[in-house]
C-alpha atoms as a PDB file:
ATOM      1  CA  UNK A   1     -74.082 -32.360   2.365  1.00  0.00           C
ATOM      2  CA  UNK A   2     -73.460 -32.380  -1.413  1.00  0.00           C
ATOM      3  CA  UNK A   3     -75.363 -29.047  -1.800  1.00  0.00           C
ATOM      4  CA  UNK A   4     -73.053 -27.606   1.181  1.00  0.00           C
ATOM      5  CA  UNK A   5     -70.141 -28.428  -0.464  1.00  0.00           C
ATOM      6  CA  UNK A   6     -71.525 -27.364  -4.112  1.00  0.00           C
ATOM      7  CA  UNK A   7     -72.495 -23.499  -2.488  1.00  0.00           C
ATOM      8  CA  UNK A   8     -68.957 -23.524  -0.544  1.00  0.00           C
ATOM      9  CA  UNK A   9     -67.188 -24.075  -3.771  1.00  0.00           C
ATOM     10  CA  UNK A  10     -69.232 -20.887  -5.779  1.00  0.00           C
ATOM     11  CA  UNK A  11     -67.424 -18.209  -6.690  1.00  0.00           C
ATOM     12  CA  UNK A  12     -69.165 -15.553  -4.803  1.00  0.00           C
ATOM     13  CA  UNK A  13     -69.026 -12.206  -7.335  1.00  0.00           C
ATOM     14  CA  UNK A  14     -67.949 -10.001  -3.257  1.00  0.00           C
ATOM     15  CA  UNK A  15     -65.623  -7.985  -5.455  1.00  0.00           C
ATOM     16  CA  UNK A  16     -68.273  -5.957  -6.988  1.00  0.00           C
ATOM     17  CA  UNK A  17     -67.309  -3.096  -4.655  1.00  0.00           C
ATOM     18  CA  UNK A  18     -64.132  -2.428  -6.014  1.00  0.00           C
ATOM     19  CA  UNK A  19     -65.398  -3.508 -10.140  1.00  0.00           C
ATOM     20  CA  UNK A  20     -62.219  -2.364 -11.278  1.00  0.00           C
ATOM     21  CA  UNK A  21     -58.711  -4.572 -10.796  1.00  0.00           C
ATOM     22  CA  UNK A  22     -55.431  -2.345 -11.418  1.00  0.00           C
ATOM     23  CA  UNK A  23     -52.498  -5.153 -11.089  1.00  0.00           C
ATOM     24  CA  UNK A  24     -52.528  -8.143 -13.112  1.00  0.00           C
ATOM     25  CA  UNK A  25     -50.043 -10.428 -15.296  1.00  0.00           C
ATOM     26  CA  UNK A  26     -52.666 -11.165 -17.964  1.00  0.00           C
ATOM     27  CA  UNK A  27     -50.384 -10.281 -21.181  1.00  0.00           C
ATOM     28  CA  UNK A  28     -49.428 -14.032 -21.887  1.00  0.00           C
ATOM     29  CA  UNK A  29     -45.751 -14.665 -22.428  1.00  0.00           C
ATOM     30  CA  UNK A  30     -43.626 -11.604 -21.100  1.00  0.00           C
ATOM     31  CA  UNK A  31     -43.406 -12.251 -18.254  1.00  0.00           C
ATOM     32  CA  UNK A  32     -43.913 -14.817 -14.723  1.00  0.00           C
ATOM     33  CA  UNK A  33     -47.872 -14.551 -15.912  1.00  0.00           C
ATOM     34  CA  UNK A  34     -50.099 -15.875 -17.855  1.00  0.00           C
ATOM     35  CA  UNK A  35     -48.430 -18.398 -20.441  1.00  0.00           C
ATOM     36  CA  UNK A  36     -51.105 -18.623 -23.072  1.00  0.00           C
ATOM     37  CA  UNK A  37     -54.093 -16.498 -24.494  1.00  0.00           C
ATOM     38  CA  UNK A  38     -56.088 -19.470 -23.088  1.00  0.00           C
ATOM     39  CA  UNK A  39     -54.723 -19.299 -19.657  1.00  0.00           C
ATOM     40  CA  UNK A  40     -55.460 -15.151 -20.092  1.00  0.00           C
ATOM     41  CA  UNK A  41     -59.119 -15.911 -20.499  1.00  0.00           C
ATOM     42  CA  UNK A  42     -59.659 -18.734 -17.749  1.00  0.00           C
ATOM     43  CA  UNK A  43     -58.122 -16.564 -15.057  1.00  0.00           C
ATOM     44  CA  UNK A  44     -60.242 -13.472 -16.539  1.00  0.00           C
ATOM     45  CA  UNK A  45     -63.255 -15.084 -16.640  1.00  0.00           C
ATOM     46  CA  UNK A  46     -62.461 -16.128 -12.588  1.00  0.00           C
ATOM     47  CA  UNK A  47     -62.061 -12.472 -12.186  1.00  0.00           C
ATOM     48  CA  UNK A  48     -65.124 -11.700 -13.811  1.00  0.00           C
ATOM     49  CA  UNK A  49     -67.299 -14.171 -11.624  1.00  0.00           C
ATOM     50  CA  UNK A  50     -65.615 -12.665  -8.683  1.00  0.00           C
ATOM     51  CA  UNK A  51     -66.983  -9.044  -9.167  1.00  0.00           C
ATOM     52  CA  UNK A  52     -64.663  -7.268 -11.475  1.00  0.00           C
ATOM     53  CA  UNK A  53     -65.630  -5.657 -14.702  1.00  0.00           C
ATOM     54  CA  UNK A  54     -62.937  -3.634 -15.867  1.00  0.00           C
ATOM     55  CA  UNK A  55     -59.173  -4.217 -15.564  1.00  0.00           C
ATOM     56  CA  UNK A  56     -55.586  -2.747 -16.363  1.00  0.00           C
ATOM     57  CA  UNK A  57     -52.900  -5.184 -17.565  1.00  0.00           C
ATOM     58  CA  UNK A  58     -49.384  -4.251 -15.652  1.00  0.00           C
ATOM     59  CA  UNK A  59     -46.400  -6.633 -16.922  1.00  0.00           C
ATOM     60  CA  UNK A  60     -43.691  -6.268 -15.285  1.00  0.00           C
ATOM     61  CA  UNK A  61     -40.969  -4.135 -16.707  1.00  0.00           C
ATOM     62  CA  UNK A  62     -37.455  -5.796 -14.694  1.00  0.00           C
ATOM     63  CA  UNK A  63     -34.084  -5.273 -16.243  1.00  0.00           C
ATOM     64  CA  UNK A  64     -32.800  -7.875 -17.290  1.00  0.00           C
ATOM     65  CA  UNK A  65     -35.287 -10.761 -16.224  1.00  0.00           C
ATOM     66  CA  UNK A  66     -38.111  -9.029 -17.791  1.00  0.00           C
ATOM     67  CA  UNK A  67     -36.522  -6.294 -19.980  1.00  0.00           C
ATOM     68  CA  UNK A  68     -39.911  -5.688 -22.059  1.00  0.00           C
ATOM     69  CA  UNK A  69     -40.628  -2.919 -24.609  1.00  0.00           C
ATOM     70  CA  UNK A  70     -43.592  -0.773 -24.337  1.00  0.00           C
ATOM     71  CA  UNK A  71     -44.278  -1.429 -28.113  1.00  0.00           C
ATOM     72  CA  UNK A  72     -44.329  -5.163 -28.147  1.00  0.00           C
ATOM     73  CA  UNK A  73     -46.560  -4.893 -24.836  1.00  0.00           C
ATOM     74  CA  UNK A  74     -49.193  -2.654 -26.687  1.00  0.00           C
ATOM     75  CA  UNK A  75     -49.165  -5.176 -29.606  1.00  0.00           C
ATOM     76  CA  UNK A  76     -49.468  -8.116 -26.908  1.00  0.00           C
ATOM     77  CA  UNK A  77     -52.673  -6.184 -25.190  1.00  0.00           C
ATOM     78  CA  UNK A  78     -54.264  -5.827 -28.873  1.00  0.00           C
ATOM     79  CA  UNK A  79     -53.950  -9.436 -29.526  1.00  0.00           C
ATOM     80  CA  UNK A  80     -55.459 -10.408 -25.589  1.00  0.00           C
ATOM     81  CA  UNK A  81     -58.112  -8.105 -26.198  1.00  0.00           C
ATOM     82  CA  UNK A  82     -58.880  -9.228 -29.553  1.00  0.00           C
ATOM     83  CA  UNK A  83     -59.140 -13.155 -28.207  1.00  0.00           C
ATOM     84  CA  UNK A  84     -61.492 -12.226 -24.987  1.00  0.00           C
ATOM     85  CA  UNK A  85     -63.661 -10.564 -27.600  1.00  0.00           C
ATOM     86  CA  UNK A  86     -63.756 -13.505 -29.728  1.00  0.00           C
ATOM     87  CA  UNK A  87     -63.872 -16.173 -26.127  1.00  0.00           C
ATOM     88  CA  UNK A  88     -66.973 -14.439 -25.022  1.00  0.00           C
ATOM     89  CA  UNK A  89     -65.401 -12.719 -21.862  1.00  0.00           C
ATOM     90  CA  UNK A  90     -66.944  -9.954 -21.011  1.00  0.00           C
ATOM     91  CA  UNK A  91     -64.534  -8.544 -19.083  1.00  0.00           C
ATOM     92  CA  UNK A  92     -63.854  -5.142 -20.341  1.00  0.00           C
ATOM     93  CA  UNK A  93     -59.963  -3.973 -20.516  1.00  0.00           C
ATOM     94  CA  UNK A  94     -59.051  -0.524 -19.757  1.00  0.00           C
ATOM     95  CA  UNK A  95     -55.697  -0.138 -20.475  1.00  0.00           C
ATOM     96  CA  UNK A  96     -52.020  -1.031 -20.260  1.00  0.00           C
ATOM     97  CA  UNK A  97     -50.268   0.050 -17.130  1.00  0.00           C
ATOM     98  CA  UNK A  98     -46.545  -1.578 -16.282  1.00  0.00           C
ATOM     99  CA  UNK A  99     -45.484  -2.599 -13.438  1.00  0.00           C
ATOM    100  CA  UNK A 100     -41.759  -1.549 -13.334  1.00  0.00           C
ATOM    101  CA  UNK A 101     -39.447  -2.077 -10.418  1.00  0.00           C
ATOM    102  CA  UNK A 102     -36.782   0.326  -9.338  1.00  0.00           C
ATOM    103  CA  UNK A 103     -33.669  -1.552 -10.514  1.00  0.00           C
ATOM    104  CA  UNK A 104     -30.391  -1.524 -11.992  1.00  0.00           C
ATOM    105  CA  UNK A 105     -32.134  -0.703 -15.402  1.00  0.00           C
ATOM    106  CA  UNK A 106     -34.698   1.950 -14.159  1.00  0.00           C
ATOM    107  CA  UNK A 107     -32.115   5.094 -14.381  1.00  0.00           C
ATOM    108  CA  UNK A 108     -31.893   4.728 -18.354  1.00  0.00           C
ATOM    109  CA  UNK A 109     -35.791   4.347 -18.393  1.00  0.00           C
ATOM    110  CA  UNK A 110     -35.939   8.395 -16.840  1.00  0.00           C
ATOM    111  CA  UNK A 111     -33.811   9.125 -19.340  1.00  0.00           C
ATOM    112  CA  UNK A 112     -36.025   8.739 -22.185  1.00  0.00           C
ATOM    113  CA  UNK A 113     -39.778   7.916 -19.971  1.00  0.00           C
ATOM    114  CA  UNK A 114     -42.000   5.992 -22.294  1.00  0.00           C
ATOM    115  CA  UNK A 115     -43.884   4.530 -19.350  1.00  0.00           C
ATOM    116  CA  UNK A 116     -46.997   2.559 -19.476  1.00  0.00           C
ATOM    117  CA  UNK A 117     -49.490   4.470 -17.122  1.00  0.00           C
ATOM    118  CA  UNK A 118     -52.997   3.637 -15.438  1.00  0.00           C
ATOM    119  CA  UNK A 119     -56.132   5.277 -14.642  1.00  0.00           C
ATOM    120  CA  UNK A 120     -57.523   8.518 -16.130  1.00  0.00           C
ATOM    121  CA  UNK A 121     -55.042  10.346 -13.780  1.00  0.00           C
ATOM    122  CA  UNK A 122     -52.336   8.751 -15.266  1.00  0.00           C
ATOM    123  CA  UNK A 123     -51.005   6.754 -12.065  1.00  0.00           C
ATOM    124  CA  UNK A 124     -47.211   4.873 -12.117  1.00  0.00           C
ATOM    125  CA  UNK A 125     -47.325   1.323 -10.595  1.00  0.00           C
ATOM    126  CA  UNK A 126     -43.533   0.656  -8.970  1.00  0.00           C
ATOM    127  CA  UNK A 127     -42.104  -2.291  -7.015  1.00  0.00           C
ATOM    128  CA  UNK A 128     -38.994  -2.623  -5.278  1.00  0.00           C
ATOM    129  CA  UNK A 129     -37.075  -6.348  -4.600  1.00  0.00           C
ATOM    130  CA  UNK A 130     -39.259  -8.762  -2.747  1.00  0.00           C
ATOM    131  CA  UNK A 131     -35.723  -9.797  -1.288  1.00  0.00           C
ATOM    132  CA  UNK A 132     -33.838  -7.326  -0.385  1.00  0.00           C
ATOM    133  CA  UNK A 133     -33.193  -3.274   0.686  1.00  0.00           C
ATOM    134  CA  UNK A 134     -32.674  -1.044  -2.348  1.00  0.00           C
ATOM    135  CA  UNK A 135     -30.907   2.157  -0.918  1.00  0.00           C
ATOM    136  CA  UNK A 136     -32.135   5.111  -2.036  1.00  0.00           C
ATOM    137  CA  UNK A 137     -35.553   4.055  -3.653  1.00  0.00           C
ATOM    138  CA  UNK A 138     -37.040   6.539  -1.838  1.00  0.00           C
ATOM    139  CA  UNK A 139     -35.318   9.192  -3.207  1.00  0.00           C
ATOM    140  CA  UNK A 140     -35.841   7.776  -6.761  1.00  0.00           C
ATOM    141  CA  UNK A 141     -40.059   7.708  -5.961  1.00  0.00           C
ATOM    142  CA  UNK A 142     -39.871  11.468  -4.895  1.00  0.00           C
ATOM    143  CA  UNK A 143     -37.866  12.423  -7.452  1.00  0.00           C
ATOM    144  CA  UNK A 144     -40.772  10.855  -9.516  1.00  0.00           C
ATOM    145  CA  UNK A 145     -43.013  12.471  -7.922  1.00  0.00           C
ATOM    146  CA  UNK A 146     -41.437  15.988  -8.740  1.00  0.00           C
ATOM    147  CA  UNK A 147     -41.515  15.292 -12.864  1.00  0.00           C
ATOM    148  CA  UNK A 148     -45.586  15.769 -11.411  1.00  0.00           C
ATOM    149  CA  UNK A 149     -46.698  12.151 -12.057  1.00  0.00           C
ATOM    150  CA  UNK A 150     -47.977  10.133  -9.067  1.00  0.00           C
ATOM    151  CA  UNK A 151     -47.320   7.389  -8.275  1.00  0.00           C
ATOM    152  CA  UNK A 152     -48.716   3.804  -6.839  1.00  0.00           C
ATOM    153  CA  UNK A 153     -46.112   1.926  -5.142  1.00  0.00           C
ATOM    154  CA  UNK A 154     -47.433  -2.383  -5.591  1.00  0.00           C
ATOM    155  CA  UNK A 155     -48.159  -4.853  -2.768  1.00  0.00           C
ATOM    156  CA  UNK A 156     -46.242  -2.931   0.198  1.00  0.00           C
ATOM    157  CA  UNK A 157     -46.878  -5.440   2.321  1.00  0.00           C
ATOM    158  CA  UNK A 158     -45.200  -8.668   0.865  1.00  0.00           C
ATOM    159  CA  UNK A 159     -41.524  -6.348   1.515  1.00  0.00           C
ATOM    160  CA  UNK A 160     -40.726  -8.389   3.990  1.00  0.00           C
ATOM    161  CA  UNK A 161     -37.777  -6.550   4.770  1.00  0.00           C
ATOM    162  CA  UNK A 162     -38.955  -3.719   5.539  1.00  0.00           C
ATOM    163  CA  UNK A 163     -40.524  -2.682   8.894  1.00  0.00           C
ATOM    164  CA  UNK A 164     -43.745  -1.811   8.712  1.00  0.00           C
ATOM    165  CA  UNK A 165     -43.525   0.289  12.386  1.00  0.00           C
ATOM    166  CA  UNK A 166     -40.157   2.314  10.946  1.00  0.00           C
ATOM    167  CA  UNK A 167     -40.664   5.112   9.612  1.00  0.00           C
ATOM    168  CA  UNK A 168     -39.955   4.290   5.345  1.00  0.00           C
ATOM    169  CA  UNK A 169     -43.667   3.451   4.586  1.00  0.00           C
ATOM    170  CA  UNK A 170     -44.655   6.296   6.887  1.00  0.00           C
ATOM    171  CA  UNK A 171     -42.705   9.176   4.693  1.00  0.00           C
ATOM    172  CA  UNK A 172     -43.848   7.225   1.640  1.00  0.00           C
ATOM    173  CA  UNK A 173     -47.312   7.927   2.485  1.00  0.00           C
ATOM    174  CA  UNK A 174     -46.693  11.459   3.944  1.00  0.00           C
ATOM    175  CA  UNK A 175     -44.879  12.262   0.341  1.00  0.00           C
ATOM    176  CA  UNK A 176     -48.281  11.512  -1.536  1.00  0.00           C
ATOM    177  CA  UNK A 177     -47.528   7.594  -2.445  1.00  0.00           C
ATOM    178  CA  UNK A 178     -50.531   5.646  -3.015  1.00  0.00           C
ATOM    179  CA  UNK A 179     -49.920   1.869  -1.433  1.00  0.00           C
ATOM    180  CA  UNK A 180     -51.880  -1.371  -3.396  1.00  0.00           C
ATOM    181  CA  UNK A 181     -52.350  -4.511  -1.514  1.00  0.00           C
ATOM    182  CA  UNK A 182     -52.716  -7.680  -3.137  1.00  0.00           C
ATOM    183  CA  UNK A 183     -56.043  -9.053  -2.225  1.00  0.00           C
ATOM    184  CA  UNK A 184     -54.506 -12.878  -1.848  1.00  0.00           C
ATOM    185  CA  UNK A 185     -52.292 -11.576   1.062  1.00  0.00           C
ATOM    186  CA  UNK A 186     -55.623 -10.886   2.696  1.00  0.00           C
ATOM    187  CA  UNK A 187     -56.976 -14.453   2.267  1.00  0.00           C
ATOM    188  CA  UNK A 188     -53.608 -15.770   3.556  1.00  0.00           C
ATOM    189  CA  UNK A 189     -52.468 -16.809  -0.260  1.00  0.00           C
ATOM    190  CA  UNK A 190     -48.729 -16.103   0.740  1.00  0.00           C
ATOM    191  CA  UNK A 191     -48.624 -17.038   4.123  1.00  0.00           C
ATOM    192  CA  UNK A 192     -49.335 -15.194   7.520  1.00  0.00           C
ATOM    193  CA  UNK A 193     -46.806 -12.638   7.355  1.00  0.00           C
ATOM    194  CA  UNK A 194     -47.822 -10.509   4.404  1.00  0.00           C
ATOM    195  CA  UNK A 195     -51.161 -11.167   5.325  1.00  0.00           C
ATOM    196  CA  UNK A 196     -50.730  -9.691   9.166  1.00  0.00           C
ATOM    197  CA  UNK A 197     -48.894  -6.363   7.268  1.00  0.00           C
ATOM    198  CA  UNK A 198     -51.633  -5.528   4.651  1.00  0.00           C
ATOM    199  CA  UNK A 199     -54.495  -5.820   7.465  1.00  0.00           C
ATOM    200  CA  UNK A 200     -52.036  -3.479   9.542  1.00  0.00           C
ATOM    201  CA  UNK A 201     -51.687  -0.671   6.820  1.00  0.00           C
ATOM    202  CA  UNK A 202     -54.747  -1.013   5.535  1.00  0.00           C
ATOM    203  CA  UNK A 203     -56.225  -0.464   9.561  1.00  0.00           C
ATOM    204  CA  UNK A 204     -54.148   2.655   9.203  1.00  0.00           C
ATOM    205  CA  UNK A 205     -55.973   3.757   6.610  1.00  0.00           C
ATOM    206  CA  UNK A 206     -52.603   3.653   4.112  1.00  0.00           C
ATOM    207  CA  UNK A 207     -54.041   1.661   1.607  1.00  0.00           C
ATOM    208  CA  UNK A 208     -55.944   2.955  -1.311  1.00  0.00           C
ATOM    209  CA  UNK A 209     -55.963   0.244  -3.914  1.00  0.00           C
ATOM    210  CA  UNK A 210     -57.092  -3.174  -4.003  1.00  0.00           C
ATOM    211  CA  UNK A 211     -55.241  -5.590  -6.973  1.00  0.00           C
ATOM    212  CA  UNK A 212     -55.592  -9.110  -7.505  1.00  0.00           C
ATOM    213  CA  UNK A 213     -51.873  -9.615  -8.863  1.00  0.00           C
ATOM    214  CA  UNK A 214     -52.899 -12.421 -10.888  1.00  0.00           C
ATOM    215  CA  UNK A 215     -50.461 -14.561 -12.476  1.00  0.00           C
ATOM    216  CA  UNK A 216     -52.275 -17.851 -13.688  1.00  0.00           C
ATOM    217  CA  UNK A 217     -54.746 -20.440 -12.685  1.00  0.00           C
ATOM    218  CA  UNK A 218     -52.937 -21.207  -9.042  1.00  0.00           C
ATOM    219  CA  UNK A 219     -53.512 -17.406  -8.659  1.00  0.00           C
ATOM    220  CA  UNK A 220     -57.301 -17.685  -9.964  1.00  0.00           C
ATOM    221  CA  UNK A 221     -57.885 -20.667  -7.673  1.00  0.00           C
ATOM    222  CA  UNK A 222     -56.764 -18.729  -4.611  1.00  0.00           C
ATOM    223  CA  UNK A 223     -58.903 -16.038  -5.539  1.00  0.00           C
ATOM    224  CA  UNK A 224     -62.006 -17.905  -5.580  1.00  0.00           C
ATOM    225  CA  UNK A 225     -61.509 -19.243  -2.642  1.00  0.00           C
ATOM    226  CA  UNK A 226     -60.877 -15.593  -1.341  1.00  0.00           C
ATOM    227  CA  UNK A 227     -63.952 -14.844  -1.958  1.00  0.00           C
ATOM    228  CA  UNK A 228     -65.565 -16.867   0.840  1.00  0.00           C
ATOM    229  CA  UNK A 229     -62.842 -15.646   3.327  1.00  0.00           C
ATOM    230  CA  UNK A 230     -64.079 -14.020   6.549  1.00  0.00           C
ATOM    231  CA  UNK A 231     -61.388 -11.695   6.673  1.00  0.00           C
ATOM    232  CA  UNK A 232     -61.544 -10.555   2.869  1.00  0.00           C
ATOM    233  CA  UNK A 233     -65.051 -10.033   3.271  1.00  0.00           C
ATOM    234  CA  UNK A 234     -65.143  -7.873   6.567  1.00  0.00           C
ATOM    235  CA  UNK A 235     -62.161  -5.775   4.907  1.00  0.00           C
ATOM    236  CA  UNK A 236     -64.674  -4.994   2.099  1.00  0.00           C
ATOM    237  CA  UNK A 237     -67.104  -4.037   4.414  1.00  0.00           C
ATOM    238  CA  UNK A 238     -65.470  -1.629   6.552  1.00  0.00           C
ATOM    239  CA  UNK A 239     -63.028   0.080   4.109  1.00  0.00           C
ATOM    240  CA  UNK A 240     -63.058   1.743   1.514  1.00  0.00           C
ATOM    241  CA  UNK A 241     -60.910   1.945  -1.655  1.00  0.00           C
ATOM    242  CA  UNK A 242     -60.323   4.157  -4.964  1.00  0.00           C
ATOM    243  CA  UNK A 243     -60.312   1.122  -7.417  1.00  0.00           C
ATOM    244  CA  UNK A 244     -63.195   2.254  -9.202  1.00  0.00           C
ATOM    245  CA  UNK A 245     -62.157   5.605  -9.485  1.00  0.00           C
ATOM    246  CA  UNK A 246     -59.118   4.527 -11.793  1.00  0.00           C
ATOM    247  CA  UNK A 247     -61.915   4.872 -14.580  1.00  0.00           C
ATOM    248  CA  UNK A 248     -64.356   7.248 -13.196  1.00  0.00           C
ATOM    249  CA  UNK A 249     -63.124  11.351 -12.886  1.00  0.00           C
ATOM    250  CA  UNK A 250     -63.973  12.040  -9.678  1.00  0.00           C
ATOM    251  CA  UNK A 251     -62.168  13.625  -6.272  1.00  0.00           C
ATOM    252  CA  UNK A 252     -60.898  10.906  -3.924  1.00  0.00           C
ATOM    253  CA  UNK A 253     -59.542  11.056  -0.353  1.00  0.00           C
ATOM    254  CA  UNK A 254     -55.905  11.971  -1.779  1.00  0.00           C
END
């Protein structure tokens, strides 16, 4: 019985499909992440025993919550990767991305664009309000999406708001938007809502990216015990995703 328990409690290393995780909070103290360097490495390491190898870092950039510079950000990521090197964690960082969200604030950011990007091809993570209907964020994505950088738009599914049967995330997708999905809203992390929509898009085949969205050691619990979900685990097996090719040069599906 003990040696059940002791094998259901491994962290099973599943994620070694995608080896690459592209939406995390790991920067300690700019955010609703991590709090400490410590924290940093203990949800890391989780990562690390879960499959991944490589990551991007993606504060959030919220005005005025989280009204972060770019410069204090890339001194921040120094100092993280400086302390995994000197931890032990192998875990090897890739980059800074941001995650920015389409606010009051994010007009004066196009004026003068110093954004934080991901990936070799340069990829924009956005969010809109977990609470409520932005009008016209759609028009502010393409508009993106004309200055010729694309763009990723975070965790579609936990929009609550939004219909996934209308047709918003439908023109999203048919204007070039790549959609992430948080793997804990698979496992059921933030209840059975968001978890129903991301298995719906990503049936669709709208979903390109895979993230973990982790915040701190709540978040790295939940992932381990993602790892021995059913459901997690059969999405893995039957889809497939461009996570890996966020390092790697090479044509994708888009």
């Amino acid at each position: 019985m003990f040696d059940f328990l002791k094998r259901k409690n491994k962290i099973e290393p599943i994620f070694e499909v995608l080896g690459v995780d592209m939406h995390n909070h790991m920067v300690p103290g700019v955010d609703d992440g991590s709090e400490s360097l410590e924290m940093s490495a203990e949800c890391i390491g989780t990562m690390w025993e879960a499959g991944f190898r490589k990551m991007f870092v993606t504060p959030h950039f919220n005005f005025p919550r989280y009204n972060n510079d770019e410069d204090d950000i890339v001194r921040r990521y120094g100092e993280l990767k400086q302390y995994l090197a000197d931890s032990g964690v192998e875990m090897e960082l890739q980059g800074i991305g941001g995650e920015y969200r389409i606010d009051d604030g994010f007009q004066d950011r196009l004026v003068n664009p110093r954004f934080l990007k991901i990936g070799v091809d340069n990829y924009l993570l956005l969010e809109i309000s977990m609470h409520h209907h932005r009008m016209g964020f759609e028009k502010v994505i393409y508009d993106i999406q004309m200055n010729d950088q694309q763009v990723i738009l975070a965790h579609p599914e936990r929009y609550l708001y939004l219909d996934v049967d209308s047709s918003k995330f439908e023109k999203l997708k048919d204007q070039g938007v790549i959609f992430q999905c948080n793997i804990l809203s698979l496992s059921g992390f933030y209840g059975g809502e968001p978890q129903k929509r991301a298995l719906k898009m990503i049936e669709r085949g709208w979903v390109e990216l895979l993230g973990t969205d982790m915040h701190n050691t709540t978040y790295a619990r939940g992932l381990a015990e993602a790892t021995h979900s059913r459901t997690v685990r059969k999405v893995l097996e039957k889809y497939e995703f461009m996570n890996r090719e966020l390092v790697e040069k090479t044509h994708h599906r888009l």
